[in-house]
C-alpha atoms as a PDB file:
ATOM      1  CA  UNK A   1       0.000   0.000   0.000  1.00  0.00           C
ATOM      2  CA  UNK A   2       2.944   1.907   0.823  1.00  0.00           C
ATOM      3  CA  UNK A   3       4.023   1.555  -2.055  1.00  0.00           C
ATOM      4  CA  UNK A   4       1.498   2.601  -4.680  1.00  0.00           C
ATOM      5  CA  UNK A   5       1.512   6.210  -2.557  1.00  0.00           C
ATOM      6  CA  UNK A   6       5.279   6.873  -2.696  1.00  0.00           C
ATOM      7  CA  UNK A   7       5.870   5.626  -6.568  1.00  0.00           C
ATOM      8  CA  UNK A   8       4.207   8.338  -7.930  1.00  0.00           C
ATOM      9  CA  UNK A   9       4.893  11.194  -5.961  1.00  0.00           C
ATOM     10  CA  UNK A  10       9.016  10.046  -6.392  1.00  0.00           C
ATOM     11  CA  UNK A  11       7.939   9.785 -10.670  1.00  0.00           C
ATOM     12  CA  UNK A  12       6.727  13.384 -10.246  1.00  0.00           C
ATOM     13  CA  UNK A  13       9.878  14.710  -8.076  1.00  0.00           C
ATOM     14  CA  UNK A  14      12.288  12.856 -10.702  1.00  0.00           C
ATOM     15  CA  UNK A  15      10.572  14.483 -13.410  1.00  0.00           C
ATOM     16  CA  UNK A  16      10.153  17.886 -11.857  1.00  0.00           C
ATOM     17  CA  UNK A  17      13.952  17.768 -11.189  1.00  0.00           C
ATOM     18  CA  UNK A  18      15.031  16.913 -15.016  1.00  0.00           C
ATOM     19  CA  UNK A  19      12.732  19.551 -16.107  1.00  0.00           C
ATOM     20  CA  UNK A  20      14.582  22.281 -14.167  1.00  0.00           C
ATOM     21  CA  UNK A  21      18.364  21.312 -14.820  1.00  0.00           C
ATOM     22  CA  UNK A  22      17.015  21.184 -18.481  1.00  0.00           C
ATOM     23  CA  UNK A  23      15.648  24.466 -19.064  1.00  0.00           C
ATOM     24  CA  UNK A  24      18.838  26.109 -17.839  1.00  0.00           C
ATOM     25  CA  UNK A  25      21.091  27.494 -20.771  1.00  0.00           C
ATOM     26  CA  UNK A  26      23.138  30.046 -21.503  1.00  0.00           C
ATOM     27  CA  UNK A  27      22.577  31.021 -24.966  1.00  0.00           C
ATOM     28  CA  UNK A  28      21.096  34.083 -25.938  1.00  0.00           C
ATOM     29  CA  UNK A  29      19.544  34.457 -29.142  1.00  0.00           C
ATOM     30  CA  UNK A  30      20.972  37.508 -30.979  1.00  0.00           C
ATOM     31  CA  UNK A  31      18.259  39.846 -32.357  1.00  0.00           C
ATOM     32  CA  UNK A  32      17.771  40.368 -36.308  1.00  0.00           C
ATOM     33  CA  UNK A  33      17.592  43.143 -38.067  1.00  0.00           C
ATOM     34  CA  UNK A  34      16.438  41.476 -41.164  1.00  0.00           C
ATOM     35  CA  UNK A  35      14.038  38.620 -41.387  1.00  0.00           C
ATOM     36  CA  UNK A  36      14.761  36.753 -44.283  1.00  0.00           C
ATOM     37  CA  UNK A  37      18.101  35.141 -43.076  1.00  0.00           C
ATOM     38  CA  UNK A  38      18.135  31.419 -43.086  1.00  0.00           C
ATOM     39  CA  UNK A  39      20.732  30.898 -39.861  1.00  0.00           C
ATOM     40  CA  UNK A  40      19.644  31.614 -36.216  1.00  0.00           C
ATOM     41  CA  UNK A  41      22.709  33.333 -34.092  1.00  0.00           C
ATOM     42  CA  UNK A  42      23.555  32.812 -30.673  1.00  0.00           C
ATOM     43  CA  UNK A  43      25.767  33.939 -28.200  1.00  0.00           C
ATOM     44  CA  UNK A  44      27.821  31.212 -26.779  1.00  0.00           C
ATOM     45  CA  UNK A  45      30.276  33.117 -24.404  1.00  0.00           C
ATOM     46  CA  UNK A  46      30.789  36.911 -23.842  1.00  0.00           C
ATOM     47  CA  UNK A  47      33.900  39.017 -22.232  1.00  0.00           C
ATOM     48  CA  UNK A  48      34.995  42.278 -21.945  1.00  0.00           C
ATOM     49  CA  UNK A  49      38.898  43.269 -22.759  1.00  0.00           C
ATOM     50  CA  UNK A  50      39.284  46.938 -22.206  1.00  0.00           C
ATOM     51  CA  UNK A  51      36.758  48.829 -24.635  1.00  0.00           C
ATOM     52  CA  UNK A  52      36.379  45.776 -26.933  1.00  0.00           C
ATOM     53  CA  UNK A  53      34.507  42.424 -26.504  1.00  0.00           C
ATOM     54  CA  UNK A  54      34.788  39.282 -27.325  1.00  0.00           C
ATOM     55  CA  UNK A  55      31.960  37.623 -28.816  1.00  0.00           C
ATOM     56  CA  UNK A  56      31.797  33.755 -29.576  1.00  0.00           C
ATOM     57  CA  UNK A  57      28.493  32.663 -30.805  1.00  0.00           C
ATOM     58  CA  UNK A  58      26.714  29.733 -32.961  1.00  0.00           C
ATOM     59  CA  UNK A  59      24.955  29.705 -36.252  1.00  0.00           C
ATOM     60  CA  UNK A  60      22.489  27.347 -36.916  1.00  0.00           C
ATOM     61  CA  UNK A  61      20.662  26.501 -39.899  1.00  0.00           C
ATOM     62  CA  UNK A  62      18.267  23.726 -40.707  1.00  0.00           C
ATOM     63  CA  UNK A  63      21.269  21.200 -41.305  1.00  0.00           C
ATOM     64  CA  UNK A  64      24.862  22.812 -40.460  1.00  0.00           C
ATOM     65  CA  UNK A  65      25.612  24.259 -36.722  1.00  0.00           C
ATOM     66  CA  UNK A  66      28.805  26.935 -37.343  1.00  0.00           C
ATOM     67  CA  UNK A  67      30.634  28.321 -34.151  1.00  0.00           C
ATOM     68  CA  UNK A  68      33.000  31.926 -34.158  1.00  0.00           C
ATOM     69  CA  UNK A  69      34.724  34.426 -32.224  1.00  0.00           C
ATOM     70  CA  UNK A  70      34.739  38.267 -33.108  1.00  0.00           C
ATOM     71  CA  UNK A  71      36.230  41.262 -31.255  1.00  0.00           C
ATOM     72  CA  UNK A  72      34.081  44.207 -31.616  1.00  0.00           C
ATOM     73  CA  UNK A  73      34.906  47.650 -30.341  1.00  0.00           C
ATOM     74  CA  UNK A  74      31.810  49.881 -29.329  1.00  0.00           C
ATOM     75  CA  UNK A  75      33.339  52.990 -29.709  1.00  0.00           C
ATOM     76  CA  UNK A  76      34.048  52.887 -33.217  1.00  0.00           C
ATOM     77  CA  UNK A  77      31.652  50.420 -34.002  1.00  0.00           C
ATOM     78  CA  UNK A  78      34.053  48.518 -36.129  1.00  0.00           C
ATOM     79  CA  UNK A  79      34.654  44.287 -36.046  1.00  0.00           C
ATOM     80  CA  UNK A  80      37.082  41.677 -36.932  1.00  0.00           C
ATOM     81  CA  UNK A  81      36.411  37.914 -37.107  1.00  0.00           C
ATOM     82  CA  UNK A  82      38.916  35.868 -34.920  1.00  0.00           C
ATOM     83  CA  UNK A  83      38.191  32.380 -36.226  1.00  0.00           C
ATOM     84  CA  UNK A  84      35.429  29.771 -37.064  1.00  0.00           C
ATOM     85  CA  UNK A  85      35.001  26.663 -35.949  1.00  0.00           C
ATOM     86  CA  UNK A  86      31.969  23.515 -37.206  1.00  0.00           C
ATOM     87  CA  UNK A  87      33.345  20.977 -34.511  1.00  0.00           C
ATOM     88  CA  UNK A  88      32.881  23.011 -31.371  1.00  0.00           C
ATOM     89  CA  UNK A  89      34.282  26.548 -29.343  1.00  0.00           C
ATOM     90  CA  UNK A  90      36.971  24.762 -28.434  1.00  0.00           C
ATOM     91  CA  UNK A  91      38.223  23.800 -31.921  1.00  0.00           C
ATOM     92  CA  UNK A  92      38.115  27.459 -33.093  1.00  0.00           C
ATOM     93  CA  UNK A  93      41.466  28.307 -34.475  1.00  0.00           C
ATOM     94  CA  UNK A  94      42.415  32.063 -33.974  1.00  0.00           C
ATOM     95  CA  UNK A  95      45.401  32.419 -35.825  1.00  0.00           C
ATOM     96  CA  UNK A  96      42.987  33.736 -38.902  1.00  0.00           C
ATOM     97  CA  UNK A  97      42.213  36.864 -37.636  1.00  0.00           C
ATOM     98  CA  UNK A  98      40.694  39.368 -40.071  1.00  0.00           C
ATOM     99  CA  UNK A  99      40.962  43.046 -40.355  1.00  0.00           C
ATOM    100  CA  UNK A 100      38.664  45.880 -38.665  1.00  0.00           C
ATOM    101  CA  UNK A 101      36.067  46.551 -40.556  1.00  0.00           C
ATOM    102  CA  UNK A 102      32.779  48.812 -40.556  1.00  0.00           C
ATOM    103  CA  UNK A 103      29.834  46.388 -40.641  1.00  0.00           C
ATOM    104  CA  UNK A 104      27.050  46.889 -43.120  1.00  0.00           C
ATOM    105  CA  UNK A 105      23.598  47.792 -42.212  1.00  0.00           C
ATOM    106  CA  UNK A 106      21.363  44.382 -41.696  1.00  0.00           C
ATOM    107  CA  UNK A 107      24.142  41.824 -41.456  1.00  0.00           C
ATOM    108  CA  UNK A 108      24.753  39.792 -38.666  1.00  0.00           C
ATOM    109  CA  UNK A 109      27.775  41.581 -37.870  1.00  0.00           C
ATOM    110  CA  UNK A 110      25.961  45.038 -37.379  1.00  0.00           C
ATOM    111  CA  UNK A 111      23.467  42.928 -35.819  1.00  0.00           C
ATOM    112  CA  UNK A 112      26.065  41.762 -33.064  1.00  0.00           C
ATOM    113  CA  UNK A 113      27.956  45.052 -32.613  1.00  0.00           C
ATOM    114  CA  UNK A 114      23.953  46.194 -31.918  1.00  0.00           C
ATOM    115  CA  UNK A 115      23.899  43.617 -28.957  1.00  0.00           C
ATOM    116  CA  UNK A 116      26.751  44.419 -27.508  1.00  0.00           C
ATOM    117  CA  UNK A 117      27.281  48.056 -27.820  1.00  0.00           C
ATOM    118  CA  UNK A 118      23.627  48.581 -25.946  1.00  0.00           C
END
C-alpha cells in the first residue's frame, strides 16, 4: 500500500527535477535586423577586454551548426572575425584573424555590434 503512494509522488519529483536542470542554458539568441536570413545566431560566451569584446556565438541553420569568435569595439563600431570553428568553441582556431572593418547595415555583424554596444 505503501508503495502505490510513494511511486508516484518520487515519478513526479524525478521528473520535476530533469525539467529544471534542463531548461537552464546560456545562450542568448541575438536579435535580427532582417528577417529573411536562413541561420539563427547565438551567443555562446561573452567578455569584456578593455573597450572591446569578445563575442563567440553559434549559427544554426536547418542542417549545419557553425561556431565563431569576433572582437568588436563599441566605440568605433568597427569588427574583426577571430576564427570559425563547425566541430565546437573549443576547436576554433584564432590564428585567422581578419581586419577591422565597418559592418554593413542588416548583417549579422551590425546585428552583433547592436547587442553588444547597448
Amino acid at each position: 500500500m505503501a508503495l502505490r503512494r510513494i511511486f508516484p509522488l518520487f515519478c513526479a519529483l524525478f521528473l520535476a527535477a530533469n525539467a529544471y536542470g534542463a531548461s537552464k542554458t546560456k545562450e542568448v539568441e541575438i536579435p535580427r535586423s532582417v528577417y529573411k536570413d536562413i541561420y539563427k545566431y547565438y551567443v555562446v560566451e561573452e567578455s569584456k577586454k578593455n573597450t572591446n569584446f569578445i563575442l563567440t556565438y553559434k549559427r544554426l541553420s536547418y542542417d549545419t551548426m557553425l561556431y565563431g569568435k569576433v572582437e568588436i569595439n563599441c566605440p568605433s563600431k568597427v569588427i574583426r572575425s577571430l576564427g570559425t570553428s563547425i566541430k565546437s568553441v573549443k576547436a576554433i582556431n584564432s590564428d585567422t584573424q581578419t581586419q577591422w572593418a565597418q559592418a554593413r547595415i542588416g548583417s549579422i555583424e551590425s546585428d552583433m555590434i547592436t547587442y553588444v554596444c547597448r
